[in-house]
C-alpha atoms as a PDB file:
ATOM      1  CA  UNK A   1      80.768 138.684  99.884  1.00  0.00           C
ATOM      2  CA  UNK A   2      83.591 137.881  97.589  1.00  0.00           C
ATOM      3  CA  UNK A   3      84.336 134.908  95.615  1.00  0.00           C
ATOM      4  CA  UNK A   4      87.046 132.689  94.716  1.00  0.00           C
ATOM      5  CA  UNK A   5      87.347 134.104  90.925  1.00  0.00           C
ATOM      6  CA  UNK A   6      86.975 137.674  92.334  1.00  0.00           C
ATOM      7  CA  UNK A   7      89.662 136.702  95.349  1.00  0.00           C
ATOM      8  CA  UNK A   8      92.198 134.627  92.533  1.00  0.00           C
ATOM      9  CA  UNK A   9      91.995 137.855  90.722  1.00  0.00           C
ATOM     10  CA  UNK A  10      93.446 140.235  93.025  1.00  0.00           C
ATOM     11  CA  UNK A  11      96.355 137.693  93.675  1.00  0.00           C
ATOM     12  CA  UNK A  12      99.678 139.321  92.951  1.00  0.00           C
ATOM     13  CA  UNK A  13     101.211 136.041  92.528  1.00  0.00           C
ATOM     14  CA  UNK A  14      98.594 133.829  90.671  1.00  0.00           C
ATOM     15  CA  UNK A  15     101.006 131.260  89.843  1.00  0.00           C
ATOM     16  CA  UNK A  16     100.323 127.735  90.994  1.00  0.00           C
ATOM     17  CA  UNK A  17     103.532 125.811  91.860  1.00  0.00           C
ATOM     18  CA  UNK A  18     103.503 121.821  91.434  1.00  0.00           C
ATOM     19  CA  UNK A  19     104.956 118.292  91.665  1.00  0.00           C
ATOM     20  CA  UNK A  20     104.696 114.775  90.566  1.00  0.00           C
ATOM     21  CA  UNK A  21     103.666 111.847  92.942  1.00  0.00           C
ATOM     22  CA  UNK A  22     107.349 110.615  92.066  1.00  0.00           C
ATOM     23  CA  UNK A  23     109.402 114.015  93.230  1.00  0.00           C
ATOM     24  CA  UNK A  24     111.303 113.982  96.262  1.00  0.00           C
ATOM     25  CA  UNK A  25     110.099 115.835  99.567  1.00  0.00           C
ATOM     26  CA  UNK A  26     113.638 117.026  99.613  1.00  0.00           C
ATOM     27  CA  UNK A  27     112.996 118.605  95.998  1.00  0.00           C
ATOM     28  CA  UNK A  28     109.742 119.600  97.014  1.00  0.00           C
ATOM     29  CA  UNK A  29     110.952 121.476 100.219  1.00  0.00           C
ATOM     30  CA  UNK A  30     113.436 123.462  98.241  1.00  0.00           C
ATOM     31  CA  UNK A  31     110.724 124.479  95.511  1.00  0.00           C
ATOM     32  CA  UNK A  32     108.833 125.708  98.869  1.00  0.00           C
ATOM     33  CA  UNK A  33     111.260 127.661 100.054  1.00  0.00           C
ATOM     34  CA  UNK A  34     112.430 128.518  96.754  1.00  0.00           C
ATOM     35  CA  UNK A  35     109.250 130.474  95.988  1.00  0.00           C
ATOM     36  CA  UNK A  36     108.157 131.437 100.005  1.00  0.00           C
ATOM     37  CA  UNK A  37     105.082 129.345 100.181  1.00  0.00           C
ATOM     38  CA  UNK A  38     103.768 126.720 102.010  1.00  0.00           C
ATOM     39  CA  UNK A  39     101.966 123.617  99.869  1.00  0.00           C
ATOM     40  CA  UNK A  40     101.962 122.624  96.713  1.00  0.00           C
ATOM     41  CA  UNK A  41      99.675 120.438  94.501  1.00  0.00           C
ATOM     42  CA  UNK A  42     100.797 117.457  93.103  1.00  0.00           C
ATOM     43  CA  UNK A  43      99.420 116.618  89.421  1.00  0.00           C
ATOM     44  CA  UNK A  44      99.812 113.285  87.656  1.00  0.00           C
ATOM     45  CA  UNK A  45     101.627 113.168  84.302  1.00  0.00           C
ATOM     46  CA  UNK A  46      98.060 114.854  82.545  1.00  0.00           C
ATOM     47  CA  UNK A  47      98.116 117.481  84.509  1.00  0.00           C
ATOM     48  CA  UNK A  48      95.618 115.952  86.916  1.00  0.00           C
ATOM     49  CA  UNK A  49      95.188 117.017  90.290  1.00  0.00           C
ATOM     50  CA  UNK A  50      95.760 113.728  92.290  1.00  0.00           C
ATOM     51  CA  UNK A  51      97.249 115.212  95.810  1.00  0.00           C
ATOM     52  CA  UNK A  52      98.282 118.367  97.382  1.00  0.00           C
ATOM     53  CA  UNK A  53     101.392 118.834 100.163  1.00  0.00           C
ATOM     54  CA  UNK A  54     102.649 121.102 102.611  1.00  0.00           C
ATOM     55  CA  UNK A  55     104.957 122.003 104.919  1.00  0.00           C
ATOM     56  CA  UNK A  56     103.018 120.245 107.913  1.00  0.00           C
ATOM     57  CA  UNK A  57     103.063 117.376 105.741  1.00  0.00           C
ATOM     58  CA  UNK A  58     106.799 117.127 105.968  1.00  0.00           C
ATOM     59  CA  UNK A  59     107.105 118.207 109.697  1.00  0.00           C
ATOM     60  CA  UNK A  60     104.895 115.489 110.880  1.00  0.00           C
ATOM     61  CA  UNK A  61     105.307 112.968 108.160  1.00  0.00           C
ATOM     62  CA  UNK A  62     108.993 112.912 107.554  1.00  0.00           C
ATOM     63  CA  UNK A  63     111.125 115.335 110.095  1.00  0.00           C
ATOM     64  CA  UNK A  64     109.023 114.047 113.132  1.00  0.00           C
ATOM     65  CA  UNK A  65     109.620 110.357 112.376  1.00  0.00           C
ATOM     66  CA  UNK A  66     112.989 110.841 111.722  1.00  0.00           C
ATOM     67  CA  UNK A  67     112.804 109.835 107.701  1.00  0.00           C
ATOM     68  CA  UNK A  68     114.959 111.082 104.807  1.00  0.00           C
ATOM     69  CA  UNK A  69     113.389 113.285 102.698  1.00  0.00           C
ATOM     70  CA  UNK A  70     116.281 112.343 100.166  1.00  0.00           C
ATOM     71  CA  UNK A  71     114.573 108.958  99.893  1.00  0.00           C
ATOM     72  CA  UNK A  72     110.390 109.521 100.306  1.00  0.00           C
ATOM     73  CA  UNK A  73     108.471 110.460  97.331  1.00  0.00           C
ATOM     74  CA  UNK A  74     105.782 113.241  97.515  1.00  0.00           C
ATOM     75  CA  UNK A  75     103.160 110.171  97.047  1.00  0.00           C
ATOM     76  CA  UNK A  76     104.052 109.001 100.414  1.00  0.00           C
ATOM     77  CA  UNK A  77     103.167 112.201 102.650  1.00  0.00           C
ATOM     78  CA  UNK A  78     100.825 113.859 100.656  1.00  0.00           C
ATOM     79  CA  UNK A  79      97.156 114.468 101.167  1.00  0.00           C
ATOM     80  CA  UNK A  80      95.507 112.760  98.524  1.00  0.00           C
ATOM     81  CA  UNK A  81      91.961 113.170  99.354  1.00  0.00           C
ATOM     82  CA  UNK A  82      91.991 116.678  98.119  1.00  0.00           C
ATOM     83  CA  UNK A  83      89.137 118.930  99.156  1.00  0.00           C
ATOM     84  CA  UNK A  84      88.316 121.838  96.381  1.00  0.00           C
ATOM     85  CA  UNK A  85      86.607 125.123  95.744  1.00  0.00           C
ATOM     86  CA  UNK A  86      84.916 126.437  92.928  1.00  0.00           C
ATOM     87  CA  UNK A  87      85.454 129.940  91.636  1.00  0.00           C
ATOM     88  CA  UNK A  88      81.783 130.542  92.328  1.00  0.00           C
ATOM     89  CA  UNK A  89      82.112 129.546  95.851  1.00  0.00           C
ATOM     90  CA  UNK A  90      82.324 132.596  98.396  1.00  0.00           C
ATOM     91  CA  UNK A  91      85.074 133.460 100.793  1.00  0.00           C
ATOM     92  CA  UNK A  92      82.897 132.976 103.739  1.00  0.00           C
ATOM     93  CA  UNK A  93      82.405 129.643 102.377  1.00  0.00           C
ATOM     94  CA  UNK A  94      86.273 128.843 102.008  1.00  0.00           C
ATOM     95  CA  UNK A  95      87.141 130.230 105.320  1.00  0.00           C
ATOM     96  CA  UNK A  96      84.046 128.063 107.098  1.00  0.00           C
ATOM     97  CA  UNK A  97      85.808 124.960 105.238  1.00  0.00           C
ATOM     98  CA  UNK A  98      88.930 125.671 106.018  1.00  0.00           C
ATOM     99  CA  UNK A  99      87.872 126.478 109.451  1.00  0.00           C
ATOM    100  CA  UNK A 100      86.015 123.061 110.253  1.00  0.00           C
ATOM    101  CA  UNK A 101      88.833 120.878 108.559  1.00  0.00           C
ATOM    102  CA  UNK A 102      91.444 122.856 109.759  1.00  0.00           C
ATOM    103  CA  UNK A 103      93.285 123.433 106.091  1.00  0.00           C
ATOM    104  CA  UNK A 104      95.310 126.605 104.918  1.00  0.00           C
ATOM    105  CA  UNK A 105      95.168 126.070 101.216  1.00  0.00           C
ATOM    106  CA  UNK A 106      92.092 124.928  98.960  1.00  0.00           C
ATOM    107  CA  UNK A 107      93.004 123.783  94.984  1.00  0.00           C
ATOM    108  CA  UNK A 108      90.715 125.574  92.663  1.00  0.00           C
ATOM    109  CA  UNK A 109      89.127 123.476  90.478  1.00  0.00           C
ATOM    110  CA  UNK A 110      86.858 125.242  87.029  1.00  0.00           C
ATOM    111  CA  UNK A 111      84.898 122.037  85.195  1.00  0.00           C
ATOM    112  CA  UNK A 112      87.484 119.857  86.539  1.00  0.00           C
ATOM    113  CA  UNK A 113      90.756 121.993  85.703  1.00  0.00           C
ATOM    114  CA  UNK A 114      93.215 123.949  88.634  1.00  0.00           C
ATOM    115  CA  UNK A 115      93.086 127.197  87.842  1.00  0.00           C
ATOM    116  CA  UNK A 116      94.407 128.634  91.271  1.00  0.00           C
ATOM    117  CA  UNK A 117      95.128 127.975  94.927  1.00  0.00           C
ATOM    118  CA  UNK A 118      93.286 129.991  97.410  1.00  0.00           C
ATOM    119  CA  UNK A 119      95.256 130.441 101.093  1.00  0.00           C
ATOM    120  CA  UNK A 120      93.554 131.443 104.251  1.00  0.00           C
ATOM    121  CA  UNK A 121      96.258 134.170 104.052  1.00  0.00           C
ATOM    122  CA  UNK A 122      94.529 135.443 100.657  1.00  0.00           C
ATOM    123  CA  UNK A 123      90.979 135.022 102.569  1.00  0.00           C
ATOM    124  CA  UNK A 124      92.178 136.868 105.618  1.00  0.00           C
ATOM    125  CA  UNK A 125      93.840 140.162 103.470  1.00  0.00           C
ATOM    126  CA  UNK A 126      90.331 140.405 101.271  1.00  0.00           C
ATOM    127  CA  UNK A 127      88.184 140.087 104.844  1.00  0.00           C
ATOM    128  CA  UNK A 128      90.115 143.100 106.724  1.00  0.00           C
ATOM    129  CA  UNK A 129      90.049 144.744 103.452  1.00  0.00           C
ATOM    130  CA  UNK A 130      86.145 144.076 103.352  1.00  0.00           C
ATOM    131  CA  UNK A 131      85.866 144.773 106.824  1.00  0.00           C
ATOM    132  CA  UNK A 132      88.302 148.331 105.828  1.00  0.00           C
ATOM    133  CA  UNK A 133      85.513 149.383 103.233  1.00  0.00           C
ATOM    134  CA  UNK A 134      82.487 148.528 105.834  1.00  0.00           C
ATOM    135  CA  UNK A 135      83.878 150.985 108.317  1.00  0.00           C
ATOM    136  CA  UNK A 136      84.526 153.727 105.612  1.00  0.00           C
ATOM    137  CA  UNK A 137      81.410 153.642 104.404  1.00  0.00           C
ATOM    138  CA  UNK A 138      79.885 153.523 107.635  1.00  0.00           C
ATOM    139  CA  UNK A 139      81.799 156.441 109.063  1.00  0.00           C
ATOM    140  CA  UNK A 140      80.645 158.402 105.803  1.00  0.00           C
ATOM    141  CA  UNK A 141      76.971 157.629 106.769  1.00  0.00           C
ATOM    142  CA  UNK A 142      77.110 158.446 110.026  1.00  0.00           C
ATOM    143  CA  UNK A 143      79.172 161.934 109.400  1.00  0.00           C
ATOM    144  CA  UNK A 144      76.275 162.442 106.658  1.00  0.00           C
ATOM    145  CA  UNK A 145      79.333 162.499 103.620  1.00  0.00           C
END
């Protein structure tokens, strides 16, 4: 079983992508699609993580309710009660999480500092790879290789 460090490893794209409380949604949508990804975490002015938002933040938050996202701040849609993973945690143990609160990113916190953001997309690539190496190996046993 896999962890988060070995997981945040692998990651071609490692780089965590943020905003303020005080940034627009409309700002924060662009940066989205801007970089083809779906959340961000929102850090206070020391670099603390205080929130994280997504796009399912702004589709039921702001487009469903018929608000501008010219004039709402990230503070007012965004999740604030922020569950996190450590990078000793396992993937089973991310995807279980993510599973039972029904979440598709987890901030990755290392003695209280975000080093990464894990997606159930990045959990889902190292399982069928995982799952890839089982079979291998098992078909090697089996053919007596």
């Amino acid at each position: 079983m896999r962890t988060v460090a070995e997981i945040l490893r692998t990651k071609p794209q490692a780089a965590v992508y943020s905003v303020t409380p005080t940034t627009s949604v409309l700002d924060a949508i662009k940066l989205m699609a801007e970089k083809g990804i779906g959340a961000l975490v929102v850090l206070d002015e020391k670099g603390r993580l205080v929130g994280i938002v997504s796009e399912r933040d702004y589709a039921r938050k702001v487009a469903l309710l018929e608000r501008s996202a010219f004039n709402v701040a990230i503070s007012e849609i965004m999740t604030a009660d922020v569950l996190t993973v450590s990078p000793r945690d396992t993937s089973s143990f991310c995807m279980q999480l993510m599973t039972d609160r029904h979440l598709r990113h987890l901030p990755v916190l290392a003695e209280g500092e975000l080093i990464g953001l894990l997606s159930i997309g990045d959990l889902v690539k190292h399982t069928i790879a995982d799952q890839a190496s089982l079979i291998k190996q098992l078909e090697q046993y089996i053919r007596g290789g």
